[in-house]
N, C-alpha and C. Protein backbone atom coordinates (compact mmCIF):
# COMPACT_ATOMS: atom_id res chain seq x y z
N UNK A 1 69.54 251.95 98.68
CA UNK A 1 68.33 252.65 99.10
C UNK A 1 67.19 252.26 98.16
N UNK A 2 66.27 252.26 98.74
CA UNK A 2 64.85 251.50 98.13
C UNK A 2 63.90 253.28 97.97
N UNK A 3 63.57 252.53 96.69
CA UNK A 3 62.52 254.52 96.07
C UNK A 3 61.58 254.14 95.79
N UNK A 4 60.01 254.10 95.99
CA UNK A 4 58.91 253.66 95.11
C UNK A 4 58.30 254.69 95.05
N UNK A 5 57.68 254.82 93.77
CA UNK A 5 56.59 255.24 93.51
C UNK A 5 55.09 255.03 93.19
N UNK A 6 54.19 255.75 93.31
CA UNK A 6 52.93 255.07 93.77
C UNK A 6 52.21 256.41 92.59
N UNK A 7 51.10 255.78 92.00
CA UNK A 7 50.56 256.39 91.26
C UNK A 7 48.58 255.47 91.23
N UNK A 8 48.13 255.72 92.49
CA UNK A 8 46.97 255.21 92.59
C UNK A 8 45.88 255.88 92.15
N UNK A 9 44.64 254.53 92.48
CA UNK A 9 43.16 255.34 91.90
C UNK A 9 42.93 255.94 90.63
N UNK A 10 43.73 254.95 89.72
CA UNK A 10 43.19 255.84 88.26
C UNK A 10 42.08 254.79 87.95
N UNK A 11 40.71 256.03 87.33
CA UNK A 11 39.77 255.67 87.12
C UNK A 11 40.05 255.59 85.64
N UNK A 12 39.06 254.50 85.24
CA UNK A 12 38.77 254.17 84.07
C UNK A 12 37.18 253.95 83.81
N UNK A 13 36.63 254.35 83.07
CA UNK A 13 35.48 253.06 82.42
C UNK A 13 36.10 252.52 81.59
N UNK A 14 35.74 251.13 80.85
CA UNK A 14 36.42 250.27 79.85
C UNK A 14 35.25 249.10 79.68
N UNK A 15 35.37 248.68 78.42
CA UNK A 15 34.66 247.45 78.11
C UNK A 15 35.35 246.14 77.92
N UNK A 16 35.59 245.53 78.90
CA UNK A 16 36.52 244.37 79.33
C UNK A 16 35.52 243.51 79.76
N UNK A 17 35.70 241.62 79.66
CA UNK A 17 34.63 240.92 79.83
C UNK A 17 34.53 239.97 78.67
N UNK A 18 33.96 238.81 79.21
CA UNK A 18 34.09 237.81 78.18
C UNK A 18 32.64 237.82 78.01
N UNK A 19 31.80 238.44 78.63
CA UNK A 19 30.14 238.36 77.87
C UNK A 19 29.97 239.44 76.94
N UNK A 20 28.90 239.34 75.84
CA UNK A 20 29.22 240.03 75.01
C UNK A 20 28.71 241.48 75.75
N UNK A 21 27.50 241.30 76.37
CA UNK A 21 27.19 243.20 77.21
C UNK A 21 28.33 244.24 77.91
N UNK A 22 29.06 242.99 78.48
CA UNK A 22 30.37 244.22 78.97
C UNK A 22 30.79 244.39 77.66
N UNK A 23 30.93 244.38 76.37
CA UNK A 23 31.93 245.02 75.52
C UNK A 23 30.79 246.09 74.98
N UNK A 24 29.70 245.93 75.40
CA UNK A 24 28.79 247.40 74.80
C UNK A 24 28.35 248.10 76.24
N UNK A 25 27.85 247.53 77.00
CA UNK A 25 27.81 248.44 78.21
C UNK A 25 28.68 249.09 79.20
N UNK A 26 30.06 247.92 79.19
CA UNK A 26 31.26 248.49 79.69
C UNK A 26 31.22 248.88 81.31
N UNK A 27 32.22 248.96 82.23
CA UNK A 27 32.04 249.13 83.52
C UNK A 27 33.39 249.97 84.19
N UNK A 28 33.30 250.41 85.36
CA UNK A 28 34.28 251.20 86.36
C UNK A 28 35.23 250.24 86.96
N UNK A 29 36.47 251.03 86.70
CA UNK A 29 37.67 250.27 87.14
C UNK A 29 38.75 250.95 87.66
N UNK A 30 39.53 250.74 88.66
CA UNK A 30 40.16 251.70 89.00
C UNK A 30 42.15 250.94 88.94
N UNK A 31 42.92 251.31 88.59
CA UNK A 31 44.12 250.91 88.36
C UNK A 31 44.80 250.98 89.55
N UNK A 32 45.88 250.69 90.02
CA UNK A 32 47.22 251.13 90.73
C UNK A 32 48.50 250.97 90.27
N UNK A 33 49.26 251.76 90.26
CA UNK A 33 50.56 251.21 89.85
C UNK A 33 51.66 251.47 91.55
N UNK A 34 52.93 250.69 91.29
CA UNK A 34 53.52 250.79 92.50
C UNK A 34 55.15 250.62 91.87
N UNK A 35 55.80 251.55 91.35
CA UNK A 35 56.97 251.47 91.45
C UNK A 35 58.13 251.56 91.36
N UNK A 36 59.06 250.18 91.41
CA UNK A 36 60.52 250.34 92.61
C UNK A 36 61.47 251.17 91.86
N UNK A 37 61.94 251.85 92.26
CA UNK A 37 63.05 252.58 90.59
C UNK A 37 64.12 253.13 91.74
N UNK A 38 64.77 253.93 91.50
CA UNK A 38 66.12 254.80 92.11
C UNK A 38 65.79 256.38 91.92
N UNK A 39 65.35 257.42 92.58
CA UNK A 39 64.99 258.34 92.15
C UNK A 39 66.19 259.65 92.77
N UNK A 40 67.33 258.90 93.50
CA UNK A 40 68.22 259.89 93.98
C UNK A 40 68.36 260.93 93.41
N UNK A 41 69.02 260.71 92.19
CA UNK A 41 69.15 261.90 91.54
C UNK A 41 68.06 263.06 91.34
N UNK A 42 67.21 262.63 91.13
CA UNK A 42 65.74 263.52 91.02
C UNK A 42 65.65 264.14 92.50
N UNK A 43 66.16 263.26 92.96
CA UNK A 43 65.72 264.41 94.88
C UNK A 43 66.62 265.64 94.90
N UNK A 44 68.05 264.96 94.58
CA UNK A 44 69.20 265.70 94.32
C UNK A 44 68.97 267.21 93.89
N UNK A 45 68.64 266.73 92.69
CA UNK A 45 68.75 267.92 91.56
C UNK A 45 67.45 268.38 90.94
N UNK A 46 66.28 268.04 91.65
CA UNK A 46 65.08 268.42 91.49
C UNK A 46 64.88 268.35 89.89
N UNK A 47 64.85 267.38 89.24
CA UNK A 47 65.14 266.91 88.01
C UNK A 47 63.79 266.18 87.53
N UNK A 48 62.99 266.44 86.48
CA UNK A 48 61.90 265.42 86.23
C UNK A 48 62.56 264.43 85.47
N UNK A 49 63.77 264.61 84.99
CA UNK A 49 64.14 263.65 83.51
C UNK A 49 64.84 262.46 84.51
N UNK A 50 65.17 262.78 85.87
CA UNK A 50 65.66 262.04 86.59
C UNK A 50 64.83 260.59 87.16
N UNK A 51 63.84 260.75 87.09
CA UNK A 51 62.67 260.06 87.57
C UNK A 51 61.90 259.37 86.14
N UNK A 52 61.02 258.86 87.33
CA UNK A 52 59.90 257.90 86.20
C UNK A 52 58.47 259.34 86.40
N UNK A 53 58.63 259.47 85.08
CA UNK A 53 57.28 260.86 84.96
C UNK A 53 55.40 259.96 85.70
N UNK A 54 54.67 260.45 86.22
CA UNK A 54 53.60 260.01 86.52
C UNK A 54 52.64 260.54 85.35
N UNK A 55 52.83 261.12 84.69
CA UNK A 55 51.89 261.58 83.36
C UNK A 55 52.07 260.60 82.52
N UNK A 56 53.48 260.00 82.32
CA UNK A 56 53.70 258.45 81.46
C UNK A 56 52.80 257.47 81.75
N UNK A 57 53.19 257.07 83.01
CA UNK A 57 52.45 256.15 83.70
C UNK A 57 51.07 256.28 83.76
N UNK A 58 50.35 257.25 83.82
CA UNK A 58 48.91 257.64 83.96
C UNK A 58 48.68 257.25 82.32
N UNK A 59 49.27 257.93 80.99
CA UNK A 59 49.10 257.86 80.04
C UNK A 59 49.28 256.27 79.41
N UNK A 60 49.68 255.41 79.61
CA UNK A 60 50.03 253.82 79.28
C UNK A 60 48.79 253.58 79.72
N UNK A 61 48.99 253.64 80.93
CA UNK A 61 47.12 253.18 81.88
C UNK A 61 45.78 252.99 81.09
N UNK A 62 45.95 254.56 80.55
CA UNK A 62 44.66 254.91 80.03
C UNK A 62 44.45 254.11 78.55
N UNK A 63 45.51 254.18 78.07
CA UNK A 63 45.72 254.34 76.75
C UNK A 63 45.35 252.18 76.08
N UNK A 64 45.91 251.72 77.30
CA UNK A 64 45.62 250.01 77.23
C UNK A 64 44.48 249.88 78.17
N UNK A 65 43.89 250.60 78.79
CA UNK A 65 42.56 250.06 79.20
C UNK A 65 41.29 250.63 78.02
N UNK A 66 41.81 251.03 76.96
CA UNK A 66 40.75 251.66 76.29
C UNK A 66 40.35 250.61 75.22
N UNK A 67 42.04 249.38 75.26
CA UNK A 67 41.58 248.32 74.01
C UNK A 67 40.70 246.99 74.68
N UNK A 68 39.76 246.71 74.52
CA UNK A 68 38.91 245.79 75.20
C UNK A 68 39.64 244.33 74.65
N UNK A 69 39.91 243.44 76.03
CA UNK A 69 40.17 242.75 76.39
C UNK A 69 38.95 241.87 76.72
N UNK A 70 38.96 240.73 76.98
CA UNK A 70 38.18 239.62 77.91
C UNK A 70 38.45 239.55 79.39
N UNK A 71 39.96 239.55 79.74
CA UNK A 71 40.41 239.20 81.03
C UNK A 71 41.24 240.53 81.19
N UNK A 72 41.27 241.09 82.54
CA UNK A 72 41.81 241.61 83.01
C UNK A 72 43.68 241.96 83.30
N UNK A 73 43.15 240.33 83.51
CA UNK A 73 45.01 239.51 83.21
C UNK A 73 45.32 240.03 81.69
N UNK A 74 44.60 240.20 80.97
CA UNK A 74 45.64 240.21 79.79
C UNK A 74 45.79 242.04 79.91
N UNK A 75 45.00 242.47 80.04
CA UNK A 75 45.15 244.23 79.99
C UNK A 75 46.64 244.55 81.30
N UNK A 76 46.43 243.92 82.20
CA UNK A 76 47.38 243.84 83.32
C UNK A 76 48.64 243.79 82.98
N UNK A 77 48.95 242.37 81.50
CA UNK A 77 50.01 242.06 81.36
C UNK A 77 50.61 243.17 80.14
N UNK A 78 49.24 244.04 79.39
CA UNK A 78 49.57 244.79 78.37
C UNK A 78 50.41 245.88 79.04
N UNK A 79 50.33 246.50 80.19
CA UNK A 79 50.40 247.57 81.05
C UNK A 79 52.13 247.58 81.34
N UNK A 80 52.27 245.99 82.04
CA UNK A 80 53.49 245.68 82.70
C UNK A 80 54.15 245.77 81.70
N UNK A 81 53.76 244.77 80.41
CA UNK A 81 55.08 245.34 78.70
C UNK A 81 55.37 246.85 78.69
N UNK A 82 54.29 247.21 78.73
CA UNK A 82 54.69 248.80 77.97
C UNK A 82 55.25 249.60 78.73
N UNK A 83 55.12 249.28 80.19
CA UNK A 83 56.04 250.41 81.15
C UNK A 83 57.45 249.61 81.58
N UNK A 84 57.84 248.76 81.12
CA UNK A 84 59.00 247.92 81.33
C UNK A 84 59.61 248.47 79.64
N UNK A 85 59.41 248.25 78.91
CA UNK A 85 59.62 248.88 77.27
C UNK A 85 60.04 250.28 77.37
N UNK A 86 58.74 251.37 77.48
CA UNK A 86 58.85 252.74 77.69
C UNK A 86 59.67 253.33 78.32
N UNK A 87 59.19 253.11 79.61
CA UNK A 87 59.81 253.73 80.83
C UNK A 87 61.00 253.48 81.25
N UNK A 88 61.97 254.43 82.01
CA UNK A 88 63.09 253.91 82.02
C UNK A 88 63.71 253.89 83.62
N UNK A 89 64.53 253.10 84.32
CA UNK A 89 64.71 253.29 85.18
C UNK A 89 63.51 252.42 86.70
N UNK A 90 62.78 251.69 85.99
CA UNK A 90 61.55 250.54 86.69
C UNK A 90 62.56 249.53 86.82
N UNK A 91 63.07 249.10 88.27
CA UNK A 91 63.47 248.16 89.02
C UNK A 91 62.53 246.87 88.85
N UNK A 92 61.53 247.47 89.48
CA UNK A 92 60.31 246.34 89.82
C UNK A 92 58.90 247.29 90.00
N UNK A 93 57.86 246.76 89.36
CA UNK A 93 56.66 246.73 89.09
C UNK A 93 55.46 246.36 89.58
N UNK A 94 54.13 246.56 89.80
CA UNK A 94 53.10 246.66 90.32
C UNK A 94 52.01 247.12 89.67
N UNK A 95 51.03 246.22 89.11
CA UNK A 95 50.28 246.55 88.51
C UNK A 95 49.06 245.86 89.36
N UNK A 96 47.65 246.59 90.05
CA UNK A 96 46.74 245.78 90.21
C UNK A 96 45.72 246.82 89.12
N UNK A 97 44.48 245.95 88.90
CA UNK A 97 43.34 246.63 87.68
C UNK A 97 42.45 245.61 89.02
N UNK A 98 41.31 247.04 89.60
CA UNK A 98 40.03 246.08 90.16
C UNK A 98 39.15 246.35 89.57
N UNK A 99 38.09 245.46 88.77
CA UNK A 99 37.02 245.78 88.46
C UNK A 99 35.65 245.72 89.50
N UNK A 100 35.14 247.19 88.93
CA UNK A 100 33.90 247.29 90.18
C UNK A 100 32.85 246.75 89.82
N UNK A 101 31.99 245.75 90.58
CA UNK A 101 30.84 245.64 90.48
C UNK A 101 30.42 244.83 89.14
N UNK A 102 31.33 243.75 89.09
CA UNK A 102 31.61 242.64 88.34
C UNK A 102 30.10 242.18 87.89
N UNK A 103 29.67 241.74 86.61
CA UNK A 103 28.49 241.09 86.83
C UNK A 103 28.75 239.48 87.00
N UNK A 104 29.13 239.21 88.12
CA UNK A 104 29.27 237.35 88.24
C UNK A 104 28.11 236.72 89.24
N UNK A 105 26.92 236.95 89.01
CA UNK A 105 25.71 236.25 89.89
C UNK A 105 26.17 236.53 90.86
N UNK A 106 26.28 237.21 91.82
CA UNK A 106 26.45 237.69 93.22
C UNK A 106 26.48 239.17 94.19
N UNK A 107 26.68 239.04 94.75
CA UNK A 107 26.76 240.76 95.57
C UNK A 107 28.11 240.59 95.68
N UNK A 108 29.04 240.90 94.59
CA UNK A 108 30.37 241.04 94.67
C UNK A 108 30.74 242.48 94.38
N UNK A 109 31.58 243.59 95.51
CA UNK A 109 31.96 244.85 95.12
C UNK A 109 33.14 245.06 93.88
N UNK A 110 33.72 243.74 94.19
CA UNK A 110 34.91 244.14 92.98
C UNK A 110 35.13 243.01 92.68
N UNK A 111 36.65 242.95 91.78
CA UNK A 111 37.29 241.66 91.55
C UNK A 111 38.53 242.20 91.13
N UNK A 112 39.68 242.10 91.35
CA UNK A 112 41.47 242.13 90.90
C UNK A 112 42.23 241.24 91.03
N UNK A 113 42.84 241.58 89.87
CA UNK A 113 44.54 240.91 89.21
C UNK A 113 45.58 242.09 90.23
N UNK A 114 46.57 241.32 90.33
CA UNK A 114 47.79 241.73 90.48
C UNK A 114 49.16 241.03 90.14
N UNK A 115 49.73 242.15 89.29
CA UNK A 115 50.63 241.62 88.54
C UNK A 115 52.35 242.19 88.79
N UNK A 116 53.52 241.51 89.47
CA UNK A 116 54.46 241.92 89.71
C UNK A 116 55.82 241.43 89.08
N UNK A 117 56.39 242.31 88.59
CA UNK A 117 57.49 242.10 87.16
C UNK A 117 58.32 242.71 88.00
């Protein structure tokens, strides 16, 4: 049996960016995570210790989008270590980070990585 969990739309601001203004002006970003684990037992026995906690997951999120990066990819890949490390019971993984409103010369609404471990 296949279990995912989904823990979308976490907002961030963060100063990520290889120009130097995003690391002082900083911009809106919103995370997703997606995942695969076994949560039977937790249905079972109405168990939080059974499961992957979403306060973990929310808390990693926050906690590596706060260290400024250049690329996205690398905050992405900080995310996937630490909840593969931490967390216990992650089959398979899902990490996208979109940044809103990119400054790259254009009328671009966003831009995302997605990263699957």
């Amino acid at each position: 049996m296949k279990h995912k969990i989904f823990v979308s739309g976490i907002k961030c601001y963060a100063y990520h960016g290889c120009l130097p203004e995003e690391g002082r002006i900083g911009g809106h970003y919103e995370v997703n995570i997606e995942i695969q684990t076994n949560f039977s037992k937790a249905a079972e026995h109405d168990s939080l210790a059974d499961t992957v906690d979403y306060v973990d997951v929310n808390h990693i999120v926050i906690e590596e989008m706060a260290i400024r990066s250049k690329l996205i990819e690398h905050v992405g890949q900080r995310i996937v270590t630490r909840m593969k490390t931490e967390l216990s019971g992650i089959e398979n993984l899902k990490v996208q980070i979109t940044k809103i409103c990119p400054p790259i010369n254009g009328d671009v609404a966003s831009v995302a990585i997605t990263i699957e471990a």
